[in-house]
Protein backbone atom coordinates (compact mmCIF):
# COMPACT_ATOMS: atom_id res chain seq x y z
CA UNK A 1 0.00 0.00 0.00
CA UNK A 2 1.34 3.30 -1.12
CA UNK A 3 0.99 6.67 0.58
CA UNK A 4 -1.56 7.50 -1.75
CA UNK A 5 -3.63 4.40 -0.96
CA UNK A 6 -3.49 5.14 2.64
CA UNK A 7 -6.71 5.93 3.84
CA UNK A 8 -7.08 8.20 7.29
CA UNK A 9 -10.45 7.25 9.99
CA UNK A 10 -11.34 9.48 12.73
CA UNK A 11 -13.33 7.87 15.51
CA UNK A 12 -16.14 9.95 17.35
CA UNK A 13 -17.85 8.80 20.60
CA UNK A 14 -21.06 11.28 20.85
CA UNK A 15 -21.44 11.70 24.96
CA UNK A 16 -18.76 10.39 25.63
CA UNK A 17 -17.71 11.67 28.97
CA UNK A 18 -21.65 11.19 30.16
CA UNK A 19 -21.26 7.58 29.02
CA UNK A 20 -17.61 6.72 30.23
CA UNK A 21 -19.02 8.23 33.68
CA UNK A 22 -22.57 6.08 33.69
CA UNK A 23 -20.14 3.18 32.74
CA UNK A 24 -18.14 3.83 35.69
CA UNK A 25 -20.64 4.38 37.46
CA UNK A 26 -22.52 0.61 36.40
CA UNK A 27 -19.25 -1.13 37.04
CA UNK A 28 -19.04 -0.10 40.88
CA UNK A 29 -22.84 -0.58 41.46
CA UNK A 30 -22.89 -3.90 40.42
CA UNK A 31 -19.34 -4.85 41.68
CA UNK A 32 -18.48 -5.92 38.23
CA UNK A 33 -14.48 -7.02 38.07
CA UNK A 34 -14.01 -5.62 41.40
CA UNK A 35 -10.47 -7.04 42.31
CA UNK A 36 -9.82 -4.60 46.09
CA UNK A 37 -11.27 -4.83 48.86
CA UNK A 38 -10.35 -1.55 51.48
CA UNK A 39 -11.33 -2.03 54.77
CA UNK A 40 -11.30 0.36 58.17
CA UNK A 41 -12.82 0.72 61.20
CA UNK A 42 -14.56 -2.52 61.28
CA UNK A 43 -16.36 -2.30 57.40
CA UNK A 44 -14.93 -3.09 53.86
CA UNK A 45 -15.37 -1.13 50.43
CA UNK A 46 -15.02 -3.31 47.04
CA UNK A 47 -13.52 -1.45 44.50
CA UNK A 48 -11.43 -1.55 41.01
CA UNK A 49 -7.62 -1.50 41.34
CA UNK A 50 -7.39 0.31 38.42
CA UNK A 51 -9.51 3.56 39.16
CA UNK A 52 -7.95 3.82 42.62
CA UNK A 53 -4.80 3.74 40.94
CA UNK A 54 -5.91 6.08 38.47
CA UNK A 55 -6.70 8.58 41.41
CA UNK A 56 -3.82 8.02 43.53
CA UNK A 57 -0.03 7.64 42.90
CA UNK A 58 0.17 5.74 46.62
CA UNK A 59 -2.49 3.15 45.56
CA UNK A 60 -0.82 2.75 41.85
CA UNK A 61 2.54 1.81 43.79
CA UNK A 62 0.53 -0.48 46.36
CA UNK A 63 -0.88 -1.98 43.44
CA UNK A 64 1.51 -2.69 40.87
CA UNK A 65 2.39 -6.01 42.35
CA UNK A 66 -0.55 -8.58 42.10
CA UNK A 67 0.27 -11.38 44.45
CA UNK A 68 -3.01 -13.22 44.12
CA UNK A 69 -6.68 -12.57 42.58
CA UNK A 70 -8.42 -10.60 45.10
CA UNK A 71 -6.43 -7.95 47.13
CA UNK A 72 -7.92 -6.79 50.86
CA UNK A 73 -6.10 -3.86 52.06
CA UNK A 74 -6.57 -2.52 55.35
CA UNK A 75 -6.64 1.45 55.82
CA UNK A 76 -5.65 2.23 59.47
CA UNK A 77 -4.77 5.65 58.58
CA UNK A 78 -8.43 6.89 58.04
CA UNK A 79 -12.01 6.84 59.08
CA UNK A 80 -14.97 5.17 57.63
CA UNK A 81 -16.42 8.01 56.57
CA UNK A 82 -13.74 9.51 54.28
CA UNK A 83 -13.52 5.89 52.46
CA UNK A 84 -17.21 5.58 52.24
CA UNK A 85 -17.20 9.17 50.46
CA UNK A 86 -14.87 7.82 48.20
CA UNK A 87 -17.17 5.90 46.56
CA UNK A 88 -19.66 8.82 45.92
């Protein structure tokens, strides 16, 4: 194929920040691929090790290494309430 045979696509997602978010959004309500548990002050949080590394350089370092399926990690450093708000 030549240069003048190559041909050029542009790909458009209409909404797509509304739909990535409602995606998102799905995923965590139904606990789909959750692979994290976090747990303080007596109560536990499922949640997706990518988006928490997504938000926070500490959890992407925590996270790199994937010893087994299903990771619990214990938060001693905060309150229930702060984690909880998390997942708003």
């Amino acid at each position: 194929m030549s240069m003048a045979d190559t041909q050029h696509f542009c790909l458009r997602w209409n909404n797509y920040q509304s739909s990535i978010t409602s995606a998102f959004e799905n995923l965590r309500d139904d606990e789909d691929f959750v692979d994290v548990t976090l747990a303080c002050d007596g109560k536990s949080l499922k949640a997706h090790r990518v988006v928490l590394s997504a938000c926070s350089p500490y959890f992407r370092e925590l996270l790199k290494v994937r010893i087994v399926k299903l990771i619990m990690l214990f938060v001693l450093s905060i309150t229930w309430l702060p984690l909880m708000l998390m997942r708003l």
